[in-house]
C-alpha atoms as a PDB file:
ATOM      1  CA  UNK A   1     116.690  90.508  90.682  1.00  0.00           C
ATOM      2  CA  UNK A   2     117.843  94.242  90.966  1.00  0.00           C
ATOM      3  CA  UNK A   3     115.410  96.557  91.803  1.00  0.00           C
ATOM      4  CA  UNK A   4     115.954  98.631  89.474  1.00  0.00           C
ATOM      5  CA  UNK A   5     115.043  96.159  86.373  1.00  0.00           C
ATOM      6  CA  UNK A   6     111.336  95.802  88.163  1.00  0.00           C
ATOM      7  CA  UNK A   7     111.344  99.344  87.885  1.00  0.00           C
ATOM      8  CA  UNK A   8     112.096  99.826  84.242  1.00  0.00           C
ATOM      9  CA  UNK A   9     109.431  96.723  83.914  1.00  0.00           C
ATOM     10  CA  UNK A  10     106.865  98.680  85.881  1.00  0.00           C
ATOM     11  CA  UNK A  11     107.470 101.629  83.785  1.00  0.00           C
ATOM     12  CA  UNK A  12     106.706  99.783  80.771  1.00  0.00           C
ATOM     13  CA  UNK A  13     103.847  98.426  81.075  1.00  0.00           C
ATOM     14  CA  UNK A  14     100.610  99.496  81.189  1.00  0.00           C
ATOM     15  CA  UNK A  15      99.841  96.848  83.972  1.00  0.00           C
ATOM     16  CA  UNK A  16     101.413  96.993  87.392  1.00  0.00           C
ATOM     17  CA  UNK A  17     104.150  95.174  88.669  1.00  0.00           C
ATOM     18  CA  UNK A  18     104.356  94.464  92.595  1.00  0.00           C
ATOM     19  CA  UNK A  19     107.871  92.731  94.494  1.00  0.00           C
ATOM     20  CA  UNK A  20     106.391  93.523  97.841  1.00  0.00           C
ATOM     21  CA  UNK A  21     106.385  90.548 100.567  1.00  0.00           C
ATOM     22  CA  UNK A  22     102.887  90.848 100.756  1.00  0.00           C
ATOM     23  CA  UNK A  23     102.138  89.965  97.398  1.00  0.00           C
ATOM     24  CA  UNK A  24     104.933  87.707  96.977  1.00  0.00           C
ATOM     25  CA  UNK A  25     103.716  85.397 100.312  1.00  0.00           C
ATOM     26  CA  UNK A  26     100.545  85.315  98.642  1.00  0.00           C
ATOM     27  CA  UNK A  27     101.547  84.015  95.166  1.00  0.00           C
ATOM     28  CA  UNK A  28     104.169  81.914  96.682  1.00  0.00           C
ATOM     29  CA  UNK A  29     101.361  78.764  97.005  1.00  0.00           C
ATOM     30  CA  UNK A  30      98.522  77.484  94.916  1.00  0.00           C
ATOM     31  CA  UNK A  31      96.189  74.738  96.262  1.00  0.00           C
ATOM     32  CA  UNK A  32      99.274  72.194  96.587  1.00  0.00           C
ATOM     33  CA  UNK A  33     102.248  71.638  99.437  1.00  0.00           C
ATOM     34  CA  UNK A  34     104.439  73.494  97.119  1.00  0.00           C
ATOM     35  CA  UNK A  35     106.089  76.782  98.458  1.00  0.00           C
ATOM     36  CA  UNK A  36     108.144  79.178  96.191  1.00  0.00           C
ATOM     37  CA  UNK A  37     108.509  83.250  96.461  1.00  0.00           C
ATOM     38  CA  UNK A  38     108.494  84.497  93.265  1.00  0.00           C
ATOM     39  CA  UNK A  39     110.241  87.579  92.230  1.00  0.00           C
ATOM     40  CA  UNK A  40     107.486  89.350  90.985  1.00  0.00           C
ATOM     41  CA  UNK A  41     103.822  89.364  90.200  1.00  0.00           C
ATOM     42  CA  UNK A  42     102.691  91.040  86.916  1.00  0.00           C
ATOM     43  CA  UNK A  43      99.110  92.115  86.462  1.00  0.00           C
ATOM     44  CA  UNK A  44      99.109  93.160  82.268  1.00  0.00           C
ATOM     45  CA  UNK A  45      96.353  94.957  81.128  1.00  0.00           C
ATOM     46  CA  UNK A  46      97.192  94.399  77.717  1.00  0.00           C
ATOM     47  CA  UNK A  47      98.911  92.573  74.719  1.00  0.00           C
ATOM     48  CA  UNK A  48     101.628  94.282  74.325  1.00  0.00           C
ATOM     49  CA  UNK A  49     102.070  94.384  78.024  1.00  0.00           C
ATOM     50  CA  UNK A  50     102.415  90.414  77.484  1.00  0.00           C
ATOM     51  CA  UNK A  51     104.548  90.824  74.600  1.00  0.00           C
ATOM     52  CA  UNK A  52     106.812  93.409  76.812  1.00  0.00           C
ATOM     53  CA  UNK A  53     106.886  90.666  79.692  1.00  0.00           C
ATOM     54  CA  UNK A  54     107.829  87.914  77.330  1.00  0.00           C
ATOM     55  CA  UNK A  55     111.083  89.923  75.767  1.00  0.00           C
ATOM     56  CA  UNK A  56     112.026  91.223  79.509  1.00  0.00           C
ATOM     57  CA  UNK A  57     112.059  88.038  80.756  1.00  0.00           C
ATOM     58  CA  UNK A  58     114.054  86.711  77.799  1.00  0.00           C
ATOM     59  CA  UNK A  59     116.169  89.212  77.882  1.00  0.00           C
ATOM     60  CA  UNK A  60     117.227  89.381  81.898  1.00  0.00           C
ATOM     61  CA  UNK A  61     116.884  84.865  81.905  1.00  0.00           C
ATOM     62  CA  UNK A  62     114.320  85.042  83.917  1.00  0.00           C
ATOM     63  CA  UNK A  63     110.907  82.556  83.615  1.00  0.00           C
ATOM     64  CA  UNK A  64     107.378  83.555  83.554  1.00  0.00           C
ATOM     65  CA  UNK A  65     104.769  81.590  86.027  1.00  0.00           C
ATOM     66  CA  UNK A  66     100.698  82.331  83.624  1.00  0.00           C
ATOM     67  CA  UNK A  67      98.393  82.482  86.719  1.00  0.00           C
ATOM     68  CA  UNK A  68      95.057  82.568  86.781  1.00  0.00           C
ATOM     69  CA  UNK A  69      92.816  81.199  89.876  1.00  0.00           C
ATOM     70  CA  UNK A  70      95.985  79.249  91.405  1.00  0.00           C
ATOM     71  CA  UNK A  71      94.026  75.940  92.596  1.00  0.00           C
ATOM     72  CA  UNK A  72      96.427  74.419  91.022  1.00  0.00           C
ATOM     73  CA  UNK A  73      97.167  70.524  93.050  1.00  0.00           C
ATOM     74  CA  UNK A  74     100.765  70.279  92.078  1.00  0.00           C
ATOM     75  CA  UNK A  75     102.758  73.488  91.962  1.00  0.00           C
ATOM     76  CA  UNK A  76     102.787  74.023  88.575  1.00  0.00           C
ATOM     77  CA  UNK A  77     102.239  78.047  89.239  1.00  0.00           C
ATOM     78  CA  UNK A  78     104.232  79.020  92.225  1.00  0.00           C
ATOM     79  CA  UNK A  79     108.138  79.050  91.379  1.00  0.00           C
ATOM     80  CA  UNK A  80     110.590  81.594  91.246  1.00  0.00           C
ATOM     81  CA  UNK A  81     110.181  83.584  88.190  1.00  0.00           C
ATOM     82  CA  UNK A  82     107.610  86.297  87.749  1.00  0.00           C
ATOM     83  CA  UNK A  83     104.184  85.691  88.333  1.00  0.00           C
ATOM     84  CA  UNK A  84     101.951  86.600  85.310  1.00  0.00           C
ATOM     85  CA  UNK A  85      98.555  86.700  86.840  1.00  0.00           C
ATOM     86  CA  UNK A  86      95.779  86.848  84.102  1.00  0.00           C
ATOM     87  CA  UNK A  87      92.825  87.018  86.037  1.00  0.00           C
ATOM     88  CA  UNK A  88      91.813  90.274  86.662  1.00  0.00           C
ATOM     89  CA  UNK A  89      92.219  91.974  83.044  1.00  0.00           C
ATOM     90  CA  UNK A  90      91.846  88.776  80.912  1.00  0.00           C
ATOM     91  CA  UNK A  91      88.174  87.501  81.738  1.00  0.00           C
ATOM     92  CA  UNK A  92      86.467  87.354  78.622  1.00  0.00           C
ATOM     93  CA  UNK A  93      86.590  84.982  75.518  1.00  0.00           C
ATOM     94  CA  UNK A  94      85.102  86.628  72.717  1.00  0.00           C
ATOM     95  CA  UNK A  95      85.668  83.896  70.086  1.00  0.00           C
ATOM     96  CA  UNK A  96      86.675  80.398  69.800  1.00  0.00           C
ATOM     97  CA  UNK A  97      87.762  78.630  67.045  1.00  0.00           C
ATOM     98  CA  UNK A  98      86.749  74.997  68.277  1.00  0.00           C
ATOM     99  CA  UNK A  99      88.738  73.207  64.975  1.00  0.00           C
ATOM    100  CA  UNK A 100      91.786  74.771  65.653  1.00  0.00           C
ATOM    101  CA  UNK A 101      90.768  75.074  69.462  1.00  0.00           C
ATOM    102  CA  UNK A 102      91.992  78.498  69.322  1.00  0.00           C
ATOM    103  CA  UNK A 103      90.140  81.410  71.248  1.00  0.00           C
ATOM    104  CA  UNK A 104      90.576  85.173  71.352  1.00  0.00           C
ATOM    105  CA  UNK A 105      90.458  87.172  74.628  1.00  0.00           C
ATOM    106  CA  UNK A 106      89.227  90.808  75.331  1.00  0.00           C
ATOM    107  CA  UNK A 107      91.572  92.771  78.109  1.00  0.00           C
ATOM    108  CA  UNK A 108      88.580  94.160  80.008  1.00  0.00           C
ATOM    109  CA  UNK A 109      85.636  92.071  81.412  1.00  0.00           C
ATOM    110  CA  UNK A 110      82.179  93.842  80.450  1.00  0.00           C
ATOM    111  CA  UNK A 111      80.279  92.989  84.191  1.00  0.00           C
END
């Protein structure tokens, strides 16, 4: 992916957006054999930084990996799309609706 585009993503959202071979190597494994560098890793801060990620990677046909602790045994979060990690703004669940087994989460965690 060009640059350029992970620039205009970076500018957009409120999060921060790293391509650096650093970060990449580290998101490239979970807790399984499975290997893949993705393009990017996202950290969003907010909803509409998810909403922003979601019509980007529509719009460019590109996929987006949801991370969160990546002990994941079979792969199913390293690939080579962008990496949406959750964990470090998303912490919270301040409601749960256990019939519809819905829950709502806060974007800051109050520790």
């Amino acid at each position: 992916m060009n640059k350029n585009l992970l620039l205009e993503l970076g500018n957009s959202l409120q999060g921060r957006v790293l391509s650096d071979s650093l970060t990449k190597t580290l998101y490239a494994t979970d807790a399984s054999v499975y290997r893949k560098i993705p393009t990017a890793v996202t950290f969003p801060e907010t909803i509409k930084d998810f909403k922003t990620l979601v019509l980007f990677a529509n719009k460019h046909k590109i996929g987006l990996i949801p991370r969160t602790a990546g002990t994941s045994l079979a792969g199913q979060v390293v690939g080579e799309g962008i990496v949406v990690d959750t964990s470090k703004h998303f912490t919270k669940i301040i409601s749960l609706d256990e019939k519809k087994k819905a829950g709502n989460i806060t974007t800051r965690c109050n520790s």
